[in-house]
Protein backbone atom coordinates (compact mmCIF):
# COMPACT_ATOMS: atom_id res chain seq x y z
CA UNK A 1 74.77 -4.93 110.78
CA UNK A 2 77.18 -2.92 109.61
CA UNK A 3 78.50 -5.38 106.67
CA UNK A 4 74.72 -5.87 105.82
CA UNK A 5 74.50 -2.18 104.85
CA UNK A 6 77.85 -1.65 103.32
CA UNK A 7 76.99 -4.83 100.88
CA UNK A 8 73.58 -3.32 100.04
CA UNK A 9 74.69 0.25 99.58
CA UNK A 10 77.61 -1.81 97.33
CA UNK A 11 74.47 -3.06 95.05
CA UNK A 12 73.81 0.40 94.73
CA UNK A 13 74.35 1.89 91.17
CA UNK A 14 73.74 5.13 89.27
CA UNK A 15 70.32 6.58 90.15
CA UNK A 16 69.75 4.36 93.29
CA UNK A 17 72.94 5.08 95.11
CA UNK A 18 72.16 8.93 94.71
CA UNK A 19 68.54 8.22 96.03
CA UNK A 20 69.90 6.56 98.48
CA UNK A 21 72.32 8.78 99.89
CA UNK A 22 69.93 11.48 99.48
CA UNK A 23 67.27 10.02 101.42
CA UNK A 24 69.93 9.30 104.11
CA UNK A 25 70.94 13.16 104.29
CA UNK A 26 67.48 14.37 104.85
CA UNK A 27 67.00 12.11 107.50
CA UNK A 28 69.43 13.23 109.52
CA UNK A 29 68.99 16.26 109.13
CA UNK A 30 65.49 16.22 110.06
CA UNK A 31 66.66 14.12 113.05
CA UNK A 32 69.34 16.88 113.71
CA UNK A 33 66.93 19.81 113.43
CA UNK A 34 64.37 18.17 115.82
CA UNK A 35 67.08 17.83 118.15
CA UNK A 36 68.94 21.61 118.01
CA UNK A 37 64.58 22.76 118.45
CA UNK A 38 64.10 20.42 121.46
CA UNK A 39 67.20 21.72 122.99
CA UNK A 40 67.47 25.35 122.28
CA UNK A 41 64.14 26.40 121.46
CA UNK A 42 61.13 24.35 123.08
CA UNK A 43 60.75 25.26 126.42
CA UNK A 44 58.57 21.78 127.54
CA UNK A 45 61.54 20.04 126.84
CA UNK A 46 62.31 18.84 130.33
CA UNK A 47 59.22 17.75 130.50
CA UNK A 48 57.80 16.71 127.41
CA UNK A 49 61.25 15.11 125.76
CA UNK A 50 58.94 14.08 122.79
CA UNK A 51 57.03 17.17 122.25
CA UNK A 52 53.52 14.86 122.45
CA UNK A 53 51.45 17.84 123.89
CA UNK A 54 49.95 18.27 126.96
CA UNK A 55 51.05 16.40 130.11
CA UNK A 56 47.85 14.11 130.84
CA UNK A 57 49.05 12.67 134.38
CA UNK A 58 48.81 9.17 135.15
CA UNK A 59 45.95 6.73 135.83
CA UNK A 60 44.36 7.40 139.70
CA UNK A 61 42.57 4.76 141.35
CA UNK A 62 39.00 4.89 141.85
CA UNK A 63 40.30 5.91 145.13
CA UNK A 64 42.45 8.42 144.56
CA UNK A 65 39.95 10.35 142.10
CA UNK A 66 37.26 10.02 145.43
CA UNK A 67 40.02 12.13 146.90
CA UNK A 68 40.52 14.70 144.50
CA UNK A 69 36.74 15.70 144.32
CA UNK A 70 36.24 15.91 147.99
CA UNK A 71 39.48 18.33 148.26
CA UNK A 72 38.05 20.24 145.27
CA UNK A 73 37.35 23.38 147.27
CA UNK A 74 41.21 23.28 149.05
CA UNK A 75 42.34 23.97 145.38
CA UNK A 76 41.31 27.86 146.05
CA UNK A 77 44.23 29.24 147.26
CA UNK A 78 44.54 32.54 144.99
CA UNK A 79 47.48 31.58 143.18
CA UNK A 80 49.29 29.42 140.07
CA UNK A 81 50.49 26.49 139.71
CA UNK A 82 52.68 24.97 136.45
CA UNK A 83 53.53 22.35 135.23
CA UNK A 84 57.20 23.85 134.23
CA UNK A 85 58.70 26.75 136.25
CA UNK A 86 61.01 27.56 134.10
CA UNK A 87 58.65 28.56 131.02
CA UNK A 88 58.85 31.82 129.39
CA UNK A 89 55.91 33.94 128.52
CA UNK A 90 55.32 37.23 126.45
CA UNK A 91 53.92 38.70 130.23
CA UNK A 92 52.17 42.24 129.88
CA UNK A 93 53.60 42.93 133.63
CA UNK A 94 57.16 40.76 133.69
CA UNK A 95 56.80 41.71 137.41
CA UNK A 96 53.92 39.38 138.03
CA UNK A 97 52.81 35.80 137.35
CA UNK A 98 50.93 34.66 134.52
CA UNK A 99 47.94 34.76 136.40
CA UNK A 100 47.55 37.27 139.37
CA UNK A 101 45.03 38.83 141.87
CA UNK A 102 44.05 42.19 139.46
CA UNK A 103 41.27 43.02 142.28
CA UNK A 104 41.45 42.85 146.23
CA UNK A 105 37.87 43.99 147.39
CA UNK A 106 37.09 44.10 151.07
CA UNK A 107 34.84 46.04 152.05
CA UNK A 108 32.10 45.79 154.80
CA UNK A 109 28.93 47.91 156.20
CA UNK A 110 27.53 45.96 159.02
CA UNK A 111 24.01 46.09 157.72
CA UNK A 112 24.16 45.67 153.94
CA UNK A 113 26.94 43.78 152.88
CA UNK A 114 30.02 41.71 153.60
CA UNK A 115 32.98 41.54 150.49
CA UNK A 116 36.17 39.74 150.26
CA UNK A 117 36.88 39.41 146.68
CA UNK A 118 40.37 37.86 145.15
CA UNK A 119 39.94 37.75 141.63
CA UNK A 120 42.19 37.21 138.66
CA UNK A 121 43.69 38.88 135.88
CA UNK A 122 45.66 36.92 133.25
CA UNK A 123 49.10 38.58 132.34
CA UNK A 124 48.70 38.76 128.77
CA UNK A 125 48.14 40.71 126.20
CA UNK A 126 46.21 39.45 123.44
CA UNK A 127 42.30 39.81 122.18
CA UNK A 128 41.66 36.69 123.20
CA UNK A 129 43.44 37.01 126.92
CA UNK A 130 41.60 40.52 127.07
CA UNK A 131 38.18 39.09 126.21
CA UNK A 132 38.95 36.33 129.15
CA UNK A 133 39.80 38.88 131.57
CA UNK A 134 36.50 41.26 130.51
CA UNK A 135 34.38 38.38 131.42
CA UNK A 136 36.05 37.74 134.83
CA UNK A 137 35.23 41.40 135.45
CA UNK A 138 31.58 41.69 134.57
CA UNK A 139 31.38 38.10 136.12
CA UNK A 140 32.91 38.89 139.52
CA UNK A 141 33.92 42.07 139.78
CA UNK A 142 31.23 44.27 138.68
CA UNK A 143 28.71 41.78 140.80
CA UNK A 144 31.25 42.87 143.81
CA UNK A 145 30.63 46.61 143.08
CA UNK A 146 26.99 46.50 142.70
CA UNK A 147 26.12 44.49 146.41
CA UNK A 148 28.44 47.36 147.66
CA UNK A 149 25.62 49.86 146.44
CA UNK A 150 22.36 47.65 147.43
CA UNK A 151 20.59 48.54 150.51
CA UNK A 152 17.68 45.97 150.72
CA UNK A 153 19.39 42.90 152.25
CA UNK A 154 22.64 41.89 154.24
CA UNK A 155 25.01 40.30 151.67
CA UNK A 156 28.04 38.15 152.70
CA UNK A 157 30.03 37.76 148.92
CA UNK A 158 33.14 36.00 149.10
CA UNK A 159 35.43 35.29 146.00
CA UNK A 160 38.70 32.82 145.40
CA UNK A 161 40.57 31.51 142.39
CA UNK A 162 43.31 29.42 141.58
CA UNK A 163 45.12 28.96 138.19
CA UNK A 164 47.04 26.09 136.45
CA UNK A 165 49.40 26.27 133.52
CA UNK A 166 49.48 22.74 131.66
CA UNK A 167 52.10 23.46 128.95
CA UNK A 168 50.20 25.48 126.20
CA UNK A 169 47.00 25.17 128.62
CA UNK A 170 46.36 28.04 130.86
CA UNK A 171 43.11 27.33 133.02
CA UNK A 172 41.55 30.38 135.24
CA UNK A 173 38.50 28.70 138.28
CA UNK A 174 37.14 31.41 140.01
CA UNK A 175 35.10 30.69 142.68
CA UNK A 176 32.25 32.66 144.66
CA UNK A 177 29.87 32.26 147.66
CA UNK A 178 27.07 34.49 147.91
CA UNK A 179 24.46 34.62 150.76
CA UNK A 180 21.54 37.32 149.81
CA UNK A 181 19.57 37.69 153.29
CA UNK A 182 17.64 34.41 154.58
CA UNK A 183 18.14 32.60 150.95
CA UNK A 184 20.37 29.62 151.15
CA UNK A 185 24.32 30.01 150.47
CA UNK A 186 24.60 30.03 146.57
CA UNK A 187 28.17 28.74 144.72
CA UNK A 188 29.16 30.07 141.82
CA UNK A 189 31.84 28.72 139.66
CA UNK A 190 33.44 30.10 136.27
CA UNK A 191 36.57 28.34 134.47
CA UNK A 192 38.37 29.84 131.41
CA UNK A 193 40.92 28.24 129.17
CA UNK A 194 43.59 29.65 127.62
CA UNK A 195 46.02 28.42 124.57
CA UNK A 196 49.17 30.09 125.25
CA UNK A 197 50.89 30.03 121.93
CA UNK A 198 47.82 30.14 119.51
CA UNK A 199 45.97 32.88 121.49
CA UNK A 200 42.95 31.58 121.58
CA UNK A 201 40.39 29.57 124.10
CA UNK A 202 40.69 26.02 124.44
CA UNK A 203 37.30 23.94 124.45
CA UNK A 204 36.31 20.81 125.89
CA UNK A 205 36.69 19.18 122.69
CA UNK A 206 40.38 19.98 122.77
CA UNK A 207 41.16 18.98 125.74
CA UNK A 208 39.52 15.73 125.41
CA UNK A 209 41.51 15.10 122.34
CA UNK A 210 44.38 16.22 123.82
CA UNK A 211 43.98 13.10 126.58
CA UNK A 212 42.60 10.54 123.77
CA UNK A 213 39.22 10.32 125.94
CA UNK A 214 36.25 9.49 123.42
CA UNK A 215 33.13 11.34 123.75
CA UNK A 216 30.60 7.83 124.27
CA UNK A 217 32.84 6.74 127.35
CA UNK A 218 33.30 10.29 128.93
CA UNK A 219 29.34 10.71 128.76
CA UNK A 220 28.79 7.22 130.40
CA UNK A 221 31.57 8.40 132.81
CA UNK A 222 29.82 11.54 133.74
CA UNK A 223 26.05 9.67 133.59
CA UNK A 224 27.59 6.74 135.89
CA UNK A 225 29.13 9.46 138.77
CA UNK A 226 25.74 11.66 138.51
CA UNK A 227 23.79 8.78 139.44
CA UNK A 228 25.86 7.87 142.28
CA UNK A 229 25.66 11.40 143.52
CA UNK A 230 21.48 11.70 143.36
CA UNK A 231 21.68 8.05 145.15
CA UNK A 232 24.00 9.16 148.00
CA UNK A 233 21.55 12.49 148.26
CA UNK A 234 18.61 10.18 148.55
CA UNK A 235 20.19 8.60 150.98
CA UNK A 236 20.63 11.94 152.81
CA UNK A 237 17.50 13.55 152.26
CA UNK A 238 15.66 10.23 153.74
CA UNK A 239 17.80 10.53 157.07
CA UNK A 240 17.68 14.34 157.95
CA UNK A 241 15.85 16.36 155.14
CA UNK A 242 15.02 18.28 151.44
CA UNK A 243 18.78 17.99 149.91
CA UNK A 244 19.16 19.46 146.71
CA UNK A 245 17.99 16.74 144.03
CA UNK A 246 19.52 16.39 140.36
CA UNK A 247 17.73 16.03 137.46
CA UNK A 248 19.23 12.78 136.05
CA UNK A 249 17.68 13.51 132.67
CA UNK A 250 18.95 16.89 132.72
CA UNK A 251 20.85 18.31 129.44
CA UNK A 252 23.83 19.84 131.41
CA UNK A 253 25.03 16.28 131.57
CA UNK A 254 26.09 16.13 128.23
CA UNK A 255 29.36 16.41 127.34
CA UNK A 256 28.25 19.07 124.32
CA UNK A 257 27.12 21.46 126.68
CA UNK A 258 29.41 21.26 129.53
CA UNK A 259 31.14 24.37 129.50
CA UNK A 260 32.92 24.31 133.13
CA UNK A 261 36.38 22.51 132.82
CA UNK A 262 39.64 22.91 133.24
CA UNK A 263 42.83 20.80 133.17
CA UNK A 264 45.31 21.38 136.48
CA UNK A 265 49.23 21.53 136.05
CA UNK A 266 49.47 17.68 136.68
CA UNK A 267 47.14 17.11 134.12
CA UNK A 268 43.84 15.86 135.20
CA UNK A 269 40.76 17.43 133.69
CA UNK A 270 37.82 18.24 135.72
CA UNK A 271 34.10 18.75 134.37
CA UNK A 272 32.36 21.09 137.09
CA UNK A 273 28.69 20.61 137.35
CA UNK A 274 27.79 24.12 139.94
CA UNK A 275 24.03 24.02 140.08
CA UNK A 276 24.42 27.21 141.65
CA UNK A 277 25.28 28.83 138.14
CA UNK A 278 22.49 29.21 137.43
CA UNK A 279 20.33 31.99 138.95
CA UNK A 280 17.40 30.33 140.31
CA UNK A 281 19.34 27.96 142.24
CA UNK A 282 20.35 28.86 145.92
CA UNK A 283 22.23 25.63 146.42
CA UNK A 284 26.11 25.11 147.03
CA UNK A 285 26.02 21.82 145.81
CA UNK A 286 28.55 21.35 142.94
CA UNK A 287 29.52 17.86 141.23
CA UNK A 288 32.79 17.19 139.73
CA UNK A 289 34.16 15.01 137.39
CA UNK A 290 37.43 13.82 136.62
CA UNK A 291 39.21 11.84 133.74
């Protein structure tokens, strides 16, 4: 090999050989730089030796997917999880995590209301982070303050979170229960993602391109998982009652207007389909979808 390239860079003459040799220098020393950045500078390093982006986790089994969706409320734990410890952030409070509980509300008159409320602040200090956190206020903790001041029905309000840092991804879940007198437990679940470096949130769109998933097999993904989940309730309902009953033709099943996702610290992306989001639903039924 080595003869091969000293007779061709012999054949070399004039112009050629100082192409040549040019070409040559900048290669290593793109090669070099790449190398002095991955070591000294990127912080995914460890974990991301090739600086491709996001860690997407590997292929489940059909199986092992089953498994993740029916421990999807375990993941509540009010805390953070990350895919590399050892990552540095420009913190607001260097005392705390990323993510931590900003609001511990418990609180309880015997007649009126019932509240145990964790919910999350993000540690940063950017528009973008602030706007995040503003919603999680008016979404969870602003609802907590205004049961405490009702006096028409016994309210039991409980609220949990958990967090997961995915490289540049930061996702925020927050999840609440709310039973409002003799209505039926209602669950309500937020997500909010996060690009640490830009500053700005992350949509579906990115993180789908982030994991190479194309939109036509995601949506038959989703549609195929629905439809198991109205069968199996069909099944239900016919043995020992009313269940709550999807719409298959429903719009929130399109992958344009899903707008509860995140992606966890090993790198699996879940699409949360909480019926009780919306208002006129007193159902705790949630789907969830994972790719």
């Amino acid at each position: 090999m080595r003869r091969a390239l000293r007779r061709f860079v012999s054949k070399l003459t004039g112009k050629n050989r100082v192409i040549f040799f040019v070409v040559m220098f900048l290669i290593v020393a793109v090669a070099l730089s790449i190398a002095i950045y991955i070591q000294f500078f990127y912080k995914y390093a460890d974990i991301d030796p090739l600086m491709i982006g996001i860690h997407i986790g590997a292929e489940k089994t059909k199986e092992e997917v089953e498994l993740l969706q029916k421990n999807f409320d375990q993941l509540f734990v009010n805390d953070v999880f990350t895919s590399n410890k050892d990552a540095k952030y420009d913190l607001k409070d260097i005392s705390k995590e990323i993510v931590f509980t900003g609001y511990n509300l418990t609180n309880e008159d015997e007649s009126y209301y019932s509240i145990n409320a964790q919910i999350p602040v993000i540690n940063l200090d950017t528009p973008a982070a602030v706007e995040i956190n503003n919603k999680i206020k008016v979404d969870f903790h602003e609802k907590a303050n205004r049961y405490m001041r009702q006096s028409e029905e016994k309210i039991i309000y409980k609220v949990k979170y958990v967090a997961f840092v995915n490289q540049d991804v930061l996702s925020v879940v927050v999840k609440a229960s709310l039973k409002e007198g003799e209505h039926p437990e209602r669950v309500i679940i937020k997500t909010y993602n996060y690009n640490i470096p830009e500053k700005k949130a992350v949509t579906l769109s990115d993180l789908m391109q982030l994991k190479e998933m194309q939109k036509e097999v995601l949506q038959t993904k989703i549609n195929d998982e629905i439809k198991i989940a109205y069968n199996n309730a069909r099944v239900i309902a016919s043995q020992y009652g009313e269940v709550y009953e999807r719409d298959l033709n429903s719009d929130v099943y399109k992958v344009d207007n899903i707008d509860t996702y995140f992606v966890t610290q090993d790198g699996y992306v879940y699409l949360v389909f909480c019926y009780g989001n919306n208002d006129k639903q007193y159902t705790n039924v949630t789907d969830i979808v994972i790719f």
